[in-house]
Protein backbone atom coordinates (compact mmCIF):
# COMPACT_ATOMS: atom_id res chain seq x y z
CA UNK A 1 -33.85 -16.32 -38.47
CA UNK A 2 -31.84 -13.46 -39.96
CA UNK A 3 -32.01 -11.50 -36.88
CA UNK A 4 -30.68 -14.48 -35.05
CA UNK A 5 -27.71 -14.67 -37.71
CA UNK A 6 -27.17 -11.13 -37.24
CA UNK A 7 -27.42 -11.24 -33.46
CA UNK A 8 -24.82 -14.49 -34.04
CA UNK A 9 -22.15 -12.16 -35.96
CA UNK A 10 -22.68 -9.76 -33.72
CA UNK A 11 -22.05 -11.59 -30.90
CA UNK A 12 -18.75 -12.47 -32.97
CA UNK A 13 -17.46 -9.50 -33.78
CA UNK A 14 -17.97 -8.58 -30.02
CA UNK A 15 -16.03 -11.94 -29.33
CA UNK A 16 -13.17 -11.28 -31.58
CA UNK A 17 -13.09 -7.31 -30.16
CA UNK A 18 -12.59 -8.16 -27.13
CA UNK A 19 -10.26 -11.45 -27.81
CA UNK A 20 -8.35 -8.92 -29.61
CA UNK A 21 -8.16 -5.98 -26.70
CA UNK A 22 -7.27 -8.54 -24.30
CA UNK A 23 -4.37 -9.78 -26.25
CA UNK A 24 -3.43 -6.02 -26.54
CA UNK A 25 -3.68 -5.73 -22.96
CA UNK A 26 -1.48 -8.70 -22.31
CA UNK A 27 1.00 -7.23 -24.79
CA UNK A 28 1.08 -4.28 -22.64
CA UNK A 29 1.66 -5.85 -19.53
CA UNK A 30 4.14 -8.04 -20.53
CA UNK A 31 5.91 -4.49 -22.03
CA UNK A 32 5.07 -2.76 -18.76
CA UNK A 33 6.91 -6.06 -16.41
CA UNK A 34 10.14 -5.29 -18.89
CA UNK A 35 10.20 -1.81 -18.64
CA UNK A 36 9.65 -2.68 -14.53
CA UNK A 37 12.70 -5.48 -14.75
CA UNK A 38 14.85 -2.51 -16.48
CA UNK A 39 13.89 -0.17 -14.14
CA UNK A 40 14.57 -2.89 -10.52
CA UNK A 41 17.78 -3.47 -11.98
CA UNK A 42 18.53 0.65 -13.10
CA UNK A 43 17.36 0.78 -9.07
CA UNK A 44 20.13 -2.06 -8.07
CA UNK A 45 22.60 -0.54 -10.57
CA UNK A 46 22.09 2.93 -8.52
CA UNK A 47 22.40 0.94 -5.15
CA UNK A 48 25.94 -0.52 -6.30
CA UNK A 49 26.98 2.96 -7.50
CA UNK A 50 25.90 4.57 -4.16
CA UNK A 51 27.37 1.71 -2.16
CA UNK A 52 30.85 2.97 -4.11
CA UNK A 53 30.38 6.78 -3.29
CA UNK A 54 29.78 5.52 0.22
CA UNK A 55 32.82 3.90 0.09
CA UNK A 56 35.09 6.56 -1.69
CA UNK A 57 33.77 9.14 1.05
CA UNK A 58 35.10 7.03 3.97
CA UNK A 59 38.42 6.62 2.05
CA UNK A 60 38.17 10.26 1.35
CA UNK A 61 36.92 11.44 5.05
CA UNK A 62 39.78 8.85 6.11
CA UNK A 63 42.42 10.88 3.85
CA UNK A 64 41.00 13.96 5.46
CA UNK A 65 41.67 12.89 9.43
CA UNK A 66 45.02 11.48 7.81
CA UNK A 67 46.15 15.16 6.40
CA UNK A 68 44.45 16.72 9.48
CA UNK A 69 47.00 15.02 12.14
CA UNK A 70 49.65 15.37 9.76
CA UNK A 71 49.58 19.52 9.83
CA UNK A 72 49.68 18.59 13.39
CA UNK A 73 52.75 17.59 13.62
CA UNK A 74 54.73 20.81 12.77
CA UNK A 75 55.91 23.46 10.51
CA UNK A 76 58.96 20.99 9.08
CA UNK A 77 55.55 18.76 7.34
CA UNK A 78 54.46 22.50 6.04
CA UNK A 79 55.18 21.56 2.00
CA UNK A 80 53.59 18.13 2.82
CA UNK A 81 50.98 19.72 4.76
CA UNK A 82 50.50 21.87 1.48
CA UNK A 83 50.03 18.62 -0.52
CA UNK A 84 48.01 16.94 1.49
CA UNK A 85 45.49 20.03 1.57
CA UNK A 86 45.19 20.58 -1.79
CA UNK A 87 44.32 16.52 -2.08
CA UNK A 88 41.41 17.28 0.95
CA UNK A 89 40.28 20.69 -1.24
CA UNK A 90 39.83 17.89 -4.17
CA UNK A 91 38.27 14.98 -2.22
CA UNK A 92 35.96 17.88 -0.16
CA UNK A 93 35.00 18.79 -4.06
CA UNK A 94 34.29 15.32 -5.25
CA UNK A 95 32.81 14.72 -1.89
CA UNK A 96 30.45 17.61 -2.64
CA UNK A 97 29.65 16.28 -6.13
CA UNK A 98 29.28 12.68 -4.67
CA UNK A 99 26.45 14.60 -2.48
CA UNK A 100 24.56 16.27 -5.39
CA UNK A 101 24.89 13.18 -7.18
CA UNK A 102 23.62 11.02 -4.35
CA UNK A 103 20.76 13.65 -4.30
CA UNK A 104 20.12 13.09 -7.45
CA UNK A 105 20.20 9.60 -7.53
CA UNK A 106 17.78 9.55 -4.78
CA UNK A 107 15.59 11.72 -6.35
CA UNK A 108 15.47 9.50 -9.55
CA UNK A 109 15.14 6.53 -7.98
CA UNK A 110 12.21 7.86 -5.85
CA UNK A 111 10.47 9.10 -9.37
CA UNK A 112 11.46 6.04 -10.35
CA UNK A 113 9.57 4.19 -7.65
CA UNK A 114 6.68 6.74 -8.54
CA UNK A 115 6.52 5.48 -12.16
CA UNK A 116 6.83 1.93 -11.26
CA UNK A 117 3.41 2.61 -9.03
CA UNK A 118 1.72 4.49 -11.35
CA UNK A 119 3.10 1.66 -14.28
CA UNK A 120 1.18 -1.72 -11.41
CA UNK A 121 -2.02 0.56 -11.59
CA UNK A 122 -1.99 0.42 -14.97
CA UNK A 123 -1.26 -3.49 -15.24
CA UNK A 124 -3.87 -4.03 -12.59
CA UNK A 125 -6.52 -1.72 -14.38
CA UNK A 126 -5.72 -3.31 -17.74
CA UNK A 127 -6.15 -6.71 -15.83
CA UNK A 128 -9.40 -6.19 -14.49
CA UNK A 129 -10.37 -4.82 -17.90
CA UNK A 130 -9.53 -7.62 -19.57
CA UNK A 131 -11.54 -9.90 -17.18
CA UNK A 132 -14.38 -7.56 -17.35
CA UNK A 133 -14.14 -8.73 -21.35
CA UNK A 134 -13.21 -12.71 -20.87
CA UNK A 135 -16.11 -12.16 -18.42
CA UNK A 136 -18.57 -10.55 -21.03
CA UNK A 137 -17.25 -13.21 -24.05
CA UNK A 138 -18.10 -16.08 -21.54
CA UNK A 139 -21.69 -14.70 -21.02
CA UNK A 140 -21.86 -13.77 -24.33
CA UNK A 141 -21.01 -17.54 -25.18
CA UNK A 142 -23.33 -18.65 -23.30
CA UNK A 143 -26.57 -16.82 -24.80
CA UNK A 144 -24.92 -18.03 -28.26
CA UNK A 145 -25.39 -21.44 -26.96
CA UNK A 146 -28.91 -20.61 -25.54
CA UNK A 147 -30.26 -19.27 -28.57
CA UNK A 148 -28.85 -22.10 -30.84
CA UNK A 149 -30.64 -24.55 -28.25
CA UNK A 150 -33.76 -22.23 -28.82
CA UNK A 151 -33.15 -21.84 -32.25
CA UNK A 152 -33.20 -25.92 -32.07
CA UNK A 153 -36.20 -26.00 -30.66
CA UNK A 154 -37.93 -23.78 -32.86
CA UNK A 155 -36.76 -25.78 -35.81
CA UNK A 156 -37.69 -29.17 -34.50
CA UNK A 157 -41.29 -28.23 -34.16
CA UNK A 158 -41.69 -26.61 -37.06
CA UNK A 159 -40.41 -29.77 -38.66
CA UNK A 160 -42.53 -31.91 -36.55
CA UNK A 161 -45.46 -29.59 -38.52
């Protein structure tokens, strides 16, 4: 009887264990989706920000043709001319930093799509961990319920002694 009660808390404990590491798992996950929803809309953020580079190098490689024709055009342009290269020397400069930064907004956003697989693995492993454990509480349950029934069994005969 005792080792039946024992057996009983044990089974418990081992209930409430694995109730409790599945709730920690779940808190994870749900942490893990945020930190995924941040990182999608860091990703779109990025997108929008690149789209604008994009956008300010046409202007700029427009600007460039635009200065180009006008030294064209003669030596009485030569102190607009002047002008006009020193604004290409700047737009070829931020053009050249809109490159390293679109490198290195590329390269983020491809670790970025490295820690958002590595981040589902984890979700998925902690998933099928915690139905490993709702698996092992539900047959766990269900030898609870077997023994009582034995346990039942065993007390209704010796009462019918």
């Amino acid at each position: 009887m005792d080792r039946i009660k024992e057996k009983l808390n044990s089974l418990r404990a081992e209930a409430d264990a694995a109730l409790e590491r599945a709730e920690v798992a779940e808190a994870k996950n749900k942490e893990l989706e945020q930190d995924n929803m941040a990182k999608e809309q860091e990703i779109s953020s990025l997108q929008h920000k690149l789209s604008v580079l994009e956008s300010d190098l046409d202007s700029a490689e427009s600007k460039l043709s635009e200065a180009k024709v006008g030294k064209e055009e003669g030596e009485s342009a030569k102190s607009n001319v002047d002008i006009l290269q020193r604004r290409i020397d700047m737009l070829e400069e931020q053009l050249d930093e809109t490159d390293k930064n679109l490198k290195d907004v590329t390269e983020r956003l491809r670790q970025t799509d490295v820690r958002a697989e590595q981040l589902e693995r984890q979700v998925q492993s902690a998933e099928q961990e915690r139905d490993q454990w709702e698996q092992k509480y539900e047959e766990a349950q269900e030898k609870y319920q077997e023994s009582k029934r034995e346990l039942d069994e065993v007390v209704q005969q010796m009462e019918s002694l």
